[in-house]
PDB file of N, CA and C in Angstrom:
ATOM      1  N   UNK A   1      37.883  79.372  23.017  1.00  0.00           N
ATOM      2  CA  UNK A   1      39.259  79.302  22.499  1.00  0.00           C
ATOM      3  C   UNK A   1      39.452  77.995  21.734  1.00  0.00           C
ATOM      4  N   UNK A   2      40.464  77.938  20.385  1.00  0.00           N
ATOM      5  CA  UNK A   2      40.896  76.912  20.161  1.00  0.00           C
ATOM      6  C   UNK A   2      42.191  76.312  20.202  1.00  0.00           C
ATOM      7  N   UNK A   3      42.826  74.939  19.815  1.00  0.00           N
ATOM      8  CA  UNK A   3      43.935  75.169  19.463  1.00  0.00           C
ATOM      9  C   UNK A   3      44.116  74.042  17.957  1.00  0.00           C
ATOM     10  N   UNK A   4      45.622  74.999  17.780  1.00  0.00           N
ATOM     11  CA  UNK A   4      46.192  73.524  16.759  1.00  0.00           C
ATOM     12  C   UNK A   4      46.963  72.778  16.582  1.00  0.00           C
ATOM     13  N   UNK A   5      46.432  71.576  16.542  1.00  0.00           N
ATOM     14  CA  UNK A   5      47.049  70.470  16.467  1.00  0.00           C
ATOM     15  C   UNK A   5      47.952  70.227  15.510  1.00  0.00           C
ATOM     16  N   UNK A   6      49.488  70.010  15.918  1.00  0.00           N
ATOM     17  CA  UNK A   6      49.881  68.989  14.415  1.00  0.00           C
ATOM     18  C   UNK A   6      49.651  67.447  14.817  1.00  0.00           C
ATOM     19  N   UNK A   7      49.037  66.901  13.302  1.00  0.00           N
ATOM     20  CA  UNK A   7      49.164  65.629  12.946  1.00  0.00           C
ATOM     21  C   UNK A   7      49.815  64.908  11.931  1.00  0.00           C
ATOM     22  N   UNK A   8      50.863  64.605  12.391  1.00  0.00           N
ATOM     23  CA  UNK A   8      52.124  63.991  11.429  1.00  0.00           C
ATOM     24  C   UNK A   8      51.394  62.170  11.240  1.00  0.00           C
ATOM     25  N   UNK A   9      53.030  61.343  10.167  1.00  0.00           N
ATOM     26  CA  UNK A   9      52.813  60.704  10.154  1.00  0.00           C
ATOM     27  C   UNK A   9      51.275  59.823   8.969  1.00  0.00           C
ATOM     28  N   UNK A  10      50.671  60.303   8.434  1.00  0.00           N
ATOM     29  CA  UNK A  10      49.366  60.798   7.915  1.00  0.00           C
ATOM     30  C   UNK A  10      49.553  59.348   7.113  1.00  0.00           C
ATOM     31  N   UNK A  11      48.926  58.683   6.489  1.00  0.00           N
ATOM     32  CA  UNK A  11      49.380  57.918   5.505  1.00  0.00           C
ATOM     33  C   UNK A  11      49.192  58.797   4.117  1.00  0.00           C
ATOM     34  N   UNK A  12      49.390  58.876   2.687  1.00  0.00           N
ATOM     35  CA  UNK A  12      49.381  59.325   1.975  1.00  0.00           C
ATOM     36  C   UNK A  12      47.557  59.672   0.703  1.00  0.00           C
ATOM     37  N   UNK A  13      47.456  58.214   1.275  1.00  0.00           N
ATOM     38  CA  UNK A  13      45.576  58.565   1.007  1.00  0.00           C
ATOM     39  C   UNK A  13      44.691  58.986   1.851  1.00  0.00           C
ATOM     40  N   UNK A  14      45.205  59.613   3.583  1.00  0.00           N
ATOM     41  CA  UNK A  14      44.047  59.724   4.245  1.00  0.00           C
ATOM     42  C   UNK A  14      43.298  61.574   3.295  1.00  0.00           C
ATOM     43  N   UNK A  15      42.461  61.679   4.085  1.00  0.00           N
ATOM     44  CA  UNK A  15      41.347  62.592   2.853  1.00  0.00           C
ATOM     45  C   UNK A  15      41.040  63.632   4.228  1.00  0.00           C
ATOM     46  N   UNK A  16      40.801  65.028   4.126  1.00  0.00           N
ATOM     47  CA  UNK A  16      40.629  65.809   4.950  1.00  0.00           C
ATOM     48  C   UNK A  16      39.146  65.320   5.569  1.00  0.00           C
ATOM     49  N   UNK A  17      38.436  64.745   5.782  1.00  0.00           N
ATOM     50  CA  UNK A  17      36.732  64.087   6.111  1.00  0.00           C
ATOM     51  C   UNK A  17      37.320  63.379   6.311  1.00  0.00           C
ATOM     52  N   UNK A  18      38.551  62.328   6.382  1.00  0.00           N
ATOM     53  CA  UNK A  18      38.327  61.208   7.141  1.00  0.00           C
ATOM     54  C   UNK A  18      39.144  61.805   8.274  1.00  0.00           C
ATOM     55  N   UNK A  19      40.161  62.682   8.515  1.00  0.00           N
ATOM     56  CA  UNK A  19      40.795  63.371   9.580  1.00  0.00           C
ATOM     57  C   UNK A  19      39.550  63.986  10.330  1.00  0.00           C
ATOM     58  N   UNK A  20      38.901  64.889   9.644  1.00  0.00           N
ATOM     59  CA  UNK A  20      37.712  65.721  10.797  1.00  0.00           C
ATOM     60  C   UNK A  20      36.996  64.568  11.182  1.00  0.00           C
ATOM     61  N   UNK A  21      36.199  63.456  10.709  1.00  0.00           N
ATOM     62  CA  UNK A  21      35.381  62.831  11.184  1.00  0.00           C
ATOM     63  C   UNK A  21      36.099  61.753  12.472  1.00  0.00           C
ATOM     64  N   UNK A  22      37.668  61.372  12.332  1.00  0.00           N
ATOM     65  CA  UNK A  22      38.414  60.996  13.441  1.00  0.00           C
ATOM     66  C   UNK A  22      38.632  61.663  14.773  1.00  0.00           C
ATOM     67  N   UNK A  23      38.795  63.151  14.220  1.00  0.00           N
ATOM     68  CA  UNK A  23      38.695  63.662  15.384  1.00  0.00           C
ATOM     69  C   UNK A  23      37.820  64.428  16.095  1.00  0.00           C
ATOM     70  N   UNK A  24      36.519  64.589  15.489  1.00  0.00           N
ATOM     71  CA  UNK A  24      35.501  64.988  15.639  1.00  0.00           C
ATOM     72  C   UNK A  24      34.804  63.680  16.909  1.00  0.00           C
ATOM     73  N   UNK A  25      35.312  62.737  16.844  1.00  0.00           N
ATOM     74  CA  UNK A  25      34.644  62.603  17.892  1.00  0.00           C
ATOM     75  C   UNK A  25      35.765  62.404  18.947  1.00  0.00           C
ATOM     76  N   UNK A  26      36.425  63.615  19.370  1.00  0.00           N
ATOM     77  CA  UNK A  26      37.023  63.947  20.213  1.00  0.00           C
ATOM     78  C   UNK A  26      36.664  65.564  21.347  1.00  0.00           C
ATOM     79  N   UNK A  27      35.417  65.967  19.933  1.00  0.00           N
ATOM     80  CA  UNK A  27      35.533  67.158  20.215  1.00  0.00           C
ATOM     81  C   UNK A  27      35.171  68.287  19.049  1.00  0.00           C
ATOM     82  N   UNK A  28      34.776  69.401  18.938  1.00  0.00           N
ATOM     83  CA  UNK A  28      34.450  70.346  17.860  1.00  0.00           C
ATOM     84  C   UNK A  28      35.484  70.157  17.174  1.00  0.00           C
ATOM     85  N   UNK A  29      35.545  69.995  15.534  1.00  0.00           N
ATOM     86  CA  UNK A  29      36.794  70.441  14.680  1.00  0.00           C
ATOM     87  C   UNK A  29      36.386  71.606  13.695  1.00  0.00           C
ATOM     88  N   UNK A  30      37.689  72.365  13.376  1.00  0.00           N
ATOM     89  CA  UNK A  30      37.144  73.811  13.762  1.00  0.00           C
ATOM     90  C   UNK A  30      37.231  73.962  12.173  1.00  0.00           C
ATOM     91  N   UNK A  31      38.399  73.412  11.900  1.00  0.00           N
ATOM     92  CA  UNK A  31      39.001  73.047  10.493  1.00  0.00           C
ATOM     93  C   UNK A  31      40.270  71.669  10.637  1.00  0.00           C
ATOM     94  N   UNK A  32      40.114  71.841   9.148  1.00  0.00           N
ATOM     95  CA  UNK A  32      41.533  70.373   8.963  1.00  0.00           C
ATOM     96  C   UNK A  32      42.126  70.831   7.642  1.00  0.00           C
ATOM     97  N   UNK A  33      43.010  71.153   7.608  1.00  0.00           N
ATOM     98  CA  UNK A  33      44.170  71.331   6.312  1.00  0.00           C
ATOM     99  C   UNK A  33      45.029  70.351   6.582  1.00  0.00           C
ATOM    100  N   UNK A  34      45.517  69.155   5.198  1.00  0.00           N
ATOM    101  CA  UNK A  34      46.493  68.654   5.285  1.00  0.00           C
ATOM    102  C   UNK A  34      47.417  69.360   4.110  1.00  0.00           C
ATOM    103  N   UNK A  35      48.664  68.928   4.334  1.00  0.00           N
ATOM    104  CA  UNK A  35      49.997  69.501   3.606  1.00  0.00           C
ATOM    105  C   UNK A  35      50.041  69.147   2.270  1.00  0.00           C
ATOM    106  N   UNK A  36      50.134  70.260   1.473  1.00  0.00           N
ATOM    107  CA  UNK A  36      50.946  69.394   0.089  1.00  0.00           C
ATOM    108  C   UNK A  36      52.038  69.690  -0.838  1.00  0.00           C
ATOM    109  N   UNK A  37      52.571  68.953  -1.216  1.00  0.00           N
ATOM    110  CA  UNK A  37      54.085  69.319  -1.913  1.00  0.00           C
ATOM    111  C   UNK A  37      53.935  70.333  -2.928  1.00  0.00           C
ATOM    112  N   UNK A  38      54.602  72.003  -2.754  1.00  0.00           N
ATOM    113  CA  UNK A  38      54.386  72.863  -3.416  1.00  0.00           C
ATOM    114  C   UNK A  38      54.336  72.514  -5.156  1.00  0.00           C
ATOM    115  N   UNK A  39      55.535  71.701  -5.185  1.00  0.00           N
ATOM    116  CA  UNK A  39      56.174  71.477  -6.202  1.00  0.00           C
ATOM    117  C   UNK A  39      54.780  70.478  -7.005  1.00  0.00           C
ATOM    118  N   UNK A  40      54.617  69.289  -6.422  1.00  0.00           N
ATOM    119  CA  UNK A  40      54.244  68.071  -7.217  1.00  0.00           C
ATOM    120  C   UNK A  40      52.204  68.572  -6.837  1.00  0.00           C
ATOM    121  N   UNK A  41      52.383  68.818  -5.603  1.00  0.00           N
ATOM    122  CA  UNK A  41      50.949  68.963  -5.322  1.00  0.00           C
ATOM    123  C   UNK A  41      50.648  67.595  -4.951  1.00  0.00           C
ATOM    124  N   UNK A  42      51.281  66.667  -4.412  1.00  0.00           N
ATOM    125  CA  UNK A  42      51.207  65.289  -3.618  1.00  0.00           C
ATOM    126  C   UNK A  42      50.992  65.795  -2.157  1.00  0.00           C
ATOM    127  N   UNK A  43      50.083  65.098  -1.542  1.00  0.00           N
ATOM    128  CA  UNK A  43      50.264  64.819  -0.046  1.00  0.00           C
ATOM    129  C   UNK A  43      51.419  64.527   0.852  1.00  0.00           C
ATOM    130  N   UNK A  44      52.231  65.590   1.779  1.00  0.00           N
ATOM    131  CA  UNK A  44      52.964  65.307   2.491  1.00  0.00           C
ATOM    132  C   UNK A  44      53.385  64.204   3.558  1.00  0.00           C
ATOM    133  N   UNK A  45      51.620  63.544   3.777  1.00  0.00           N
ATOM    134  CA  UNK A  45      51.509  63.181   4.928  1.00  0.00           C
ATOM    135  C   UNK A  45      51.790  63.688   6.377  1.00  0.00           C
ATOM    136  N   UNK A  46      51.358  65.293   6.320  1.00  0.00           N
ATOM    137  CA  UNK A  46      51.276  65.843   7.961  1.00  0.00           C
ATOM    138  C   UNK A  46      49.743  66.704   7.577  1.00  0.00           C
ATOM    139  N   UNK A  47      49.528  66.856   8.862  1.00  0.00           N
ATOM    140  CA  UNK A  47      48.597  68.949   8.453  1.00  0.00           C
ATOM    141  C   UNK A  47      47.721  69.219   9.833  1.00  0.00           C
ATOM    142  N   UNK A  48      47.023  70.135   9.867  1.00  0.00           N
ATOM    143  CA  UNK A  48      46.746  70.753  10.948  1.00  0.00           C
ATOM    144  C   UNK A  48      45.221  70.379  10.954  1.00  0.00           C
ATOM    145  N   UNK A  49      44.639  70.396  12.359  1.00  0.00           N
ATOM    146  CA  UNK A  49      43.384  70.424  12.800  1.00  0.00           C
ATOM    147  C   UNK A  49      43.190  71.356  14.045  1.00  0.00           C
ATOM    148  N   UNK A  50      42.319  72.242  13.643  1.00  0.00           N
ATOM    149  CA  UNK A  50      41.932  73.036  14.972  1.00  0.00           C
ATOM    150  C   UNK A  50      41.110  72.649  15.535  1.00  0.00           C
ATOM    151  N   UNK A  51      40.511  72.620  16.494  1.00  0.00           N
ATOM    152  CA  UNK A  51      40.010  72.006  17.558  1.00  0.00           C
ATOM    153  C   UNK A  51      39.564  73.265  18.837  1.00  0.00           C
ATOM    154  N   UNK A  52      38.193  73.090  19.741  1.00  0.00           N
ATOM    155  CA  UNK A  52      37.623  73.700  20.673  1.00  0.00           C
ATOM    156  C   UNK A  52      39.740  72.746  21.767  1.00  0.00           C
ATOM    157  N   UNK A  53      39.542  73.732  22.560  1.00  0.00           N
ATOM    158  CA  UNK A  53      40.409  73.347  23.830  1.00  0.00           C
ATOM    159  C   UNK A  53      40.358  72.306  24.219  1.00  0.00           C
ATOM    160  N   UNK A  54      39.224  72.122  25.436  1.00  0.00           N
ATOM    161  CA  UNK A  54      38.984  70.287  25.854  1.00  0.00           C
ATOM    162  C   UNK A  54      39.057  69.239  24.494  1.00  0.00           C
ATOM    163  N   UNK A  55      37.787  69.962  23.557  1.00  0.00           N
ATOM    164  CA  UNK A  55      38.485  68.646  22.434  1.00  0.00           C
ATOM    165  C   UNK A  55      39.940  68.435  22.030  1.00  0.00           C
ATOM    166  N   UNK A  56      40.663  69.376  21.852  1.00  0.00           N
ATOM    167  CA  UNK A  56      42.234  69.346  21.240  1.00  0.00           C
ATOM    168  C   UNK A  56      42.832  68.149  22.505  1.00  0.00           C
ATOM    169  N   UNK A  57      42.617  68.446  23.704  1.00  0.00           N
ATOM    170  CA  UNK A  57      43.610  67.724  24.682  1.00  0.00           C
ATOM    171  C   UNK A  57      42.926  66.770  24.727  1.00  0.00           C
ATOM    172  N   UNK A  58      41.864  66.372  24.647  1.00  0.00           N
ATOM    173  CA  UNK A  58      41.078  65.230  24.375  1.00  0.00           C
ATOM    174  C   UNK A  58      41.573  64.141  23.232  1.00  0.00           C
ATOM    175  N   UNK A  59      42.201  64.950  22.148  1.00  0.00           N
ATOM    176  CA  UNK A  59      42.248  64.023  20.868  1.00  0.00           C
ATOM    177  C   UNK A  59      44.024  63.839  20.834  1.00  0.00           C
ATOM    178  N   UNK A  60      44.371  64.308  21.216  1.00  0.00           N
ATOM    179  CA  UNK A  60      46.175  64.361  22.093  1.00  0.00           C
ATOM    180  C   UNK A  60      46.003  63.292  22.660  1.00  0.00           C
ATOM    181  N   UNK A  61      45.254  63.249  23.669  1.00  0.00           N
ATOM    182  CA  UNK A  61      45.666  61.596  24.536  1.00  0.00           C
ATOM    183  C   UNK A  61      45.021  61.009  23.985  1.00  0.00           C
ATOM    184  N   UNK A  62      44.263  60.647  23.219  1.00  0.00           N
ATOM    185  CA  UNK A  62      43.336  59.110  22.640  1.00  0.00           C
ATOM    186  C   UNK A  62      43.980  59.077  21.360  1.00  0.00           C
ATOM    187  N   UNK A  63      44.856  59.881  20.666  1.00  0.00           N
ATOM    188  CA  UNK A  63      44.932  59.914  19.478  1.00  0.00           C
ATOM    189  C   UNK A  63      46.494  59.735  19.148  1.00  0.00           C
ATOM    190  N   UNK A  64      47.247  60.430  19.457  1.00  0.00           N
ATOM    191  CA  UNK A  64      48.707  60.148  19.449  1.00  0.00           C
ATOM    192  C   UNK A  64      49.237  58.772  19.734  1.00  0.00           C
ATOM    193  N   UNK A  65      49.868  58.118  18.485  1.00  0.00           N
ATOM    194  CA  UNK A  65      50.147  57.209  18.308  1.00  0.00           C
ATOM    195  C   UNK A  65      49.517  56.012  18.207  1.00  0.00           C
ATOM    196  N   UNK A  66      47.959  56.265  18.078  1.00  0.00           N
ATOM    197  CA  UNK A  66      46.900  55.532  17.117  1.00  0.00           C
ATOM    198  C   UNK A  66      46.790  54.737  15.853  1.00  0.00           C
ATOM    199  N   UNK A  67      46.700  54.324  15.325  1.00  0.00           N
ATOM    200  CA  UNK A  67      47.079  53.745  13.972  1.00  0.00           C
ATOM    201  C   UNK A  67      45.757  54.112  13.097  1.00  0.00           C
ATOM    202  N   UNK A  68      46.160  54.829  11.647  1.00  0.00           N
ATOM    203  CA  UNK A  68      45.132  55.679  10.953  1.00  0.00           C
ATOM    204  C   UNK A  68      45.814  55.498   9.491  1.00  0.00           C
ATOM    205  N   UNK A  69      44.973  54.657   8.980  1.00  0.00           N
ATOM    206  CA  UNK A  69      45.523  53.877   8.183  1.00  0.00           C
ATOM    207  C   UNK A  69      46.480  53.299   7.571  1.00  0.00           C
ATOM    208  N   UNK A  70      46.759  52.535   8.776  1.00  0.00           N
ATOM    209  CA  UNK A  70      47.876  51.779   8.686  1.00  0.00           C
ATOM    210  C   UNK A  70      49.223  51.970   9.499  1.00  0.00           C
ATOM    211  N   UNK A  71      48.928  52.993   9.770  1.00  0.00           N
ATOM    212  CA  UNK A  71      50.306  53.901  10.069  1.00  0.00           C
ATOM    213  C   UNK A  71      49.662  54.461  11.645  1.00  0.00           C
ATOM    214  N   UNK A  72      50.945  54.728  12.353  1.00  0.00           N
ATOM    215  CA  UNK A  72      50.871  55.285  13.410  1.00  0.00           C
ATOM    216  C   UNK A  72      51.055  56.640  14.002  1.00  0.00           C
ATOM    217  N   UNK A  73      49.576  57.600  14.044  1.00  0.00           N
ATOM    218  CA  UNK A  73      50.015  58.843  13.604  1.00  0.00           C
ATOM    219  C   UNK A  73      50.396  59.799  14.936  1.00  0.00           C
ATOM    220  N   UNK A  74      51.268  60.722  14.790  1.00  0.00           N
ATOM    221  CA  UNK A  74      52.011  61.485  15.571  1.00  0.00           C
ATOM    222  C   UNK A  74      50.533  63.095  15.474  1.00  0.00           C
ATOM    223  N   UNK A  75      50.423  63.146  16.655  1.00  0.00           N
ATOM    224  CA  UNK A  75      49.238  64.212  17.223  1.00  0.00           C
ATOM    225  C   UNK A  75      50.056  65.246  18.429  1.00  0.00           C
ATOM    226  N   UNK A  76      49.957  66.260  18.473  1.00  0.00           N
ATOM    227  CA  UNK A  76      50.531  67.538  19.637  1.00  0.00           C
ATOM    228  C   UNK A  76      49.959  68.275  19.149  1.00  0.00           C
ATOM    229  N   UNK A  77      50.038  69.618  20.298  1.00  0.00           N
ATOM    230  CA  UNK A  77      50.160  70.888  19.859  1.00  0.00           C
ATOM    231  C   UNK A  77      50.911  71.262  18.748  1.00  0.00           C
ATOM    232  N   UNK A  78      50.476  72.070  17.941  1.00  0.00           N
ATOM    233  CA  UNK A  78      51.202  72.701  16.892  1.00  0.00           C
ATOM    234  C   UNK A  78      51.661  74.010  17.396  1.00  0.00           C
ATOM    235  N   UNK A  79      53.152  73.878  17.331  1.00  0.00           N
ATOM    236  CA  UNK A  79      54.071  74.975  17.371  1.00  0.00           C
ATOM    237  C   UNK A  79      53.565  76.645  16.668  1.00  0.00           C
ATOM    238  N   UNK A  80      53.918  77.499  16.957  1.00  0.00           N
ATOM    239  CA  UNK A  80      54.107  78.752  15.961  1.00  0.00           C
ATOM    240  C   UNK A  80      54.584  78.343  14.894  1.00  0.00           C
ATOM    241  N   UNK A  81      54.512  78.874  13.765  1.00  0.00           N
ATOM    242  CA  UNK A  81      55.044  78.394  12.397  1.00  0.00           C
ATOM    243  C   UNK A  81      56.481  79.927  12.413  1.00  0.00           C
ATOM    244  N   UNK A  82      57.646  79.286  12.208  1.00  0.00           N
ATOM    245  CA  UNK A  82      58.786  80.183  12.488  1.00  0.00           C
ATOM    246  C   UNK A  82      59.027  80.773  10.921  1.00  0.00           C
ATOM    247  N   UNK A  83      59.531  81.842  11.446  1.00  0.00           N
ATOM    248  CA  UNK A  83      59.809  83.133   9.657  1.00  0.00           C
ATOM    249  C   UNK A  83      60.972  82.135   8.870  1.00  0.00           C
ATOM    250  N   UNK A  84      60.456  82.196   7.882  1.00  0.00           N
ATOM    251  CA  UNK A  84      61.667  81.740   7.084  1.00  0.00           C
ATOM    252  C   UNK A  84      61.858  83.022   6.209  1.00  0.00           C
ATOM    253  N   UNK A  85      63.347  82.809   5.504  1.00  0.00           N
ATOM    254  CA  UNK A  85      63.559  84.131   4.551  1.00  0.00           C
ATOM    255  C   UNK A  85      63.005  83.663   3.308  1.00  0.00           C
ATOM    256  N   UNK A  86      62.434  84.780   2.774  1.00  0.00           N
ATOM    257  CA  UNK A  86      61.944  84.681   1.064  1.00  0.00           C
ATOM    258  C   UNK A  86      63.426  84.853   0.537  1.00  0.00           C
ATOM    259  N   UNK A  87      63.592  84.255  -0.592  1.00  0.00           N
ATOM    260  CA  UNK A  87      64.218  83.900  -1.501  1.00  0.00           C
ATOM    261  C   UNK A  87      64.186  85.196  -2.275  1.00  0.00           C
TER     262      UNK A  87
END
């Protein structure tokens, strides 16, 4: 089983390889998507990492509220993503 993580907080240059290789040594990473502004196509600074189980809760406590470049990044479970209405 896996799960996913949100990781907020992101600084704006971190790079999807420097997220997997952070949390990779927490544990299998399964994938890493970070967010980007539909509009501009800029980095949000959040995005998801899946993760084996033990690694996910593994990288939750060593990792939440860590400092990753520069910044202090916000790590949990990632919620269900809720319906929004199409336009």
């Amino acid at each position: 089983m896996s799960k996913n993580l949100y990781v907020g907080n992101l600084p704006w240059s971190a790079t999807e390889q420097e997220v997997r290789d952070t949390f990779a040594a927490h544990g299998e990473v399964i994938s890493v998507k970070l967010i980007e502004d539909r509009e501009t196509g800029r980095p949000r600074g959040f995005g998801f990492v899946e993760m084996d189980d033990q690694g996910a809760l593994d990288a939750i406590e060593n990792l939440d509220g860590t400092d990753f470049g520069g910044r202090n990044i916000k790590v949990n479970e990632a919620r269900p993503r809720e319906s929004r209405p199409r336009w």
